[in-house]
C-alpha atoms as a PDB file:
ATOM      1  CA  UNK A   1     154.375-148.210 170.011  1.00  0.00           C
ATOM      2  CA  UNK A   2     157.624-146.961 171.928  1.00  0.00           C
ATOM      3  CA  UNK A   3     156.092-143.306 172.310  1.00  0.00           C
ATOM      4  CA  UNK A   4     153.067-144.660 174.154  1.00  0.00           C
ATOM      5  CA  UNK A   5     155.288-146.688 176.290  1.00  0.00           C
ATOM      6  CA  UNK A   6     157.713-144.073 176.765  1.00  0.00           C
ATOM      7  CA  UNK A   7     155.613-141.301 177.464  1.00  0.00           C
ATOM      8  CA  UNK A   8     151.962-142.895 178.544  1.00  0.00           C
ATOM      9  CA  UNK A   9     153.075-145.848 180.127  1.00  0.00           C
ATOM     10  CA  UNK A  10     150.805-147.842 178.193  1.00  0.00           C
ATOM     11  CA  UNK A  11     151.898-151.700 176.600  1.00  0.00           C
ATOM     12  CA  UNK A  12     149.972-152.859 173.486  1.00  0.00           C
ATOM     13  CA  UNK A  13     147.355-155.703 174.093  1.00  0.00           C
ATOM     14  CA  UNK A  14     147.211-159.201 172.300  1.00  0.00           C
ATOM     15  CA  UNK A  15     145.778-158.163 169.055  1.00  0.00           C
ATOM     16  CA  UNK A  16     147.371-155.375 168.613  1.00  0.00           C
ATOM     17  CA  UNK A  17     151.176-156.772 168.696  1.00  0.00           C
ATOM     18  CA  UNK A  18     149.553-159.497 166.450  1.00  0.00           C
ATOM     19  CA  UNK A  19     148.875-156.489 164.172  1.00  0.00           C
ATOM     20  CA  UNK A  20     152.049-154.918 164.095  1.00  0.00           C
ATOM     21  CA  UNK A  21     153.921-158.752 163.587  1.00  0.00           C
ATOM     22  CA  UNK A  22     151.107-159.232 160.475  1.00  0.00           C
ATOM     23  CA  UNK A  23     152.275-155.582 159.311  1.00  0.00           C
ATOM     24  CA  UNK A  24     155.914-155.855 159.560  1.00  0.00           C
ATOM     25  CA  UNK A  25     156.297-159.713 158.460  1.00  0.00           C
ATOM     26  CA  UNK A  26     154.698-158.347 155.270  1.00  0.00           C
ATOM     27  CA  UNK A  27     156.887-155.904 154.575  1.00  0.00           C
ATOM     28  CA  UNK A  28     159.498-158.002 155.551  1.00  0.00           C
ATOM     29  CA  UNK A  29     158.240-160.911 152.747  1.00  0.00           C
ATOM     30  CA  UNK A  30     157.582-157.947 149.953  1.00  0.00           C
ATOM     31  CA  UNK A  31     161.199-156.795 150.693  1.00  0.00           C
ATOM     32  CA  UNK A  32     162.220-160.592 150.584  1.00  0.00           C
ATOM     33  CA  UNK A  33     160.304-161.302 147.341  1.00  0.00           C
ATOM     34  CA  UNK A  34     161.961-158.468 145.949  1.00  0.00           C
ATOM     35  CA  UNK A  35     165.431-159.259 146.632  1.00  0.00           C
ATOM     36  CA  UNK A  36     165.012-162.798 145.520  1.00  0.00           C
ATOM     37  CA  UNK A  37     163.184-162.096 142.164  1.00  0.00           C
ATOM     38  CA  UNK A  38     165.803-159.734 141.284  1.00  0.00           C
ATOM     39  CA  UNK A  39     163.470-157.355 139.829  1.00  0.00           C
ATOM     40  CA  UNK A  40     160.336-154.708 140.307  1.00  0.00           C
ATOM     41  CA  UNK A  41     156.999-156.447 140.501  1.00  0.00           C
ATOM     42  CA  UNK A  42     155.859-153.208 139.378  1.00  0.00           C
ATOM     43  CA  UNK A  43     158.185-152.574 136.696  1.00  0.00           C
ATOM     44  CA  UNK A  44     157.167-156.043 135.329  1.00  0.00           C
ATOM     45  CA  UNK A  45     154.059-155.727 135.216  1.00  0.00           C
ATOM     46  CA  UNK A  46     152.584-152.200 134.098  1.00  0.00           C
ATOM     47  CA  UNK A  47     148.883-151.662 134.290  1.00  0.00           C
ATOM     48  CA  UNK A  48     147.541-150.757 131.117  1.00  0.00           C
ATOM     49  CA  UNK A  49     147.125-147.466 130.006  1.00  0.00           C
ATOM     50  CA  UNK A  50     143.098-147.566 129.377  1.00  0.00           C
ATOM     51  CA  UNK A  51     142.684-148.560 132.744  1.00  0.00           C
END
Protein backbone atom coordinates (compact mmCIF):
# COMPACT_ATOMS: atom_id res chain seq x y z
CA UNK A 1 0.00 0.00 0.00
CA UNK A 2 2.81 2.69 0.81
CA UNK A 3 4.71 1.84 -2.59
CA UNK A 4 1.64 2.70 -4.64
CA UNK A 5 1.22 5.81 -2.70
CA UNK A 6 4.72 6.64 -2.72
CA UNK A 7 5.56 6.04 -6.12
CA UNK A 8 1.98 6.02 -8.17
CA UNK A 9 0.20 8.39 -6.25
CA UNK A 10 -2.59 6.17 -5.92
CA UNK A 11 -4.82 5.79 -2.25
CA UNK A 12 -6.64 2.45 -1.71
CA UNK A 13 -10.53 2.58 -2.11
CA UNK A 14 -13.22 1.51 0.56
CA UNK A 15 -13.01 -2.16 0.20
CA UNK A 16 -9.80 -2.50 -0.16
CA UNK A 17 -8.58 -0.82 3.32
CA UNK A 18 -11.52 -2.97 4.66
CA UNK A 19 -9.38 -5.83 3.29
CA UNK A 20 -6.20 -5.06 4.63
CA UNK A 21 -8.02 -4.17 8.42
CA UNK A 22 -9.86 -7.94 7.93
CA UNK A 23 -6.17 -9.24 7.05
CA UNK A 24 -4.18 -7.67 9.68
CA UNK A 25 -6.89 -7.85 12.66
CA UNK A 26 -6.52 -11.59 11.97
CA UNK A 27 -3.20 -11.89 12.34
CA UNK A 28 -3.33 -9.69 15.04
CA UNK A 29 -6.15 -12.19 16.97
CA UNK A 30 -3.99 -15.52 15.84
CA UNK A 31 -0.93 -13.75 17.42
CA UNK A 32 -3.28 -12.81 20.43
CA UNK A 33 -4.74 -16.34 20.76
CA UNK A 34 -1.38 -17.54 20.79
CA UNK A 35 0.07 -15.53 23.44
CA UNK A 36 -2.88 -16.07 25.68
CA UNK A 37 -3.16 -19.92 25.28
CA UNK A 38 0.37 -20.22 26.07
CA UNK A 39 0.94 -22.81 23.58
CA UNK A 40 1.06 -23.96 19.62
CA UNK A 41 -2.37 -24.66 18.22
CA UNK A 42 -0.43 -26.68 15.93
CA UNK A 43 1.72 -28.42 18.24
CA UNK A 44 -1.51 -29.42 20.11
CA UNK A 45 -3.16 -30.68 17.77
CA UNK A 46 -1.19 -32.86 15.08
CA UNK A 47 -3.05 -34.10 12.07
CA UNK A 48 -2.89 -37.65 11.83
CA UNK A 49 -0.47 -39.41 10.02
CA UNK A 50 -2.96 -41.40 7.48
CA UNK A 51 -4.28 -38.28 6.46
Amino acid sequence: MLWGVIVFDEWPDAIALFGIGLIFGSGLYAFWRENVRGANIAVDHPVPRNR
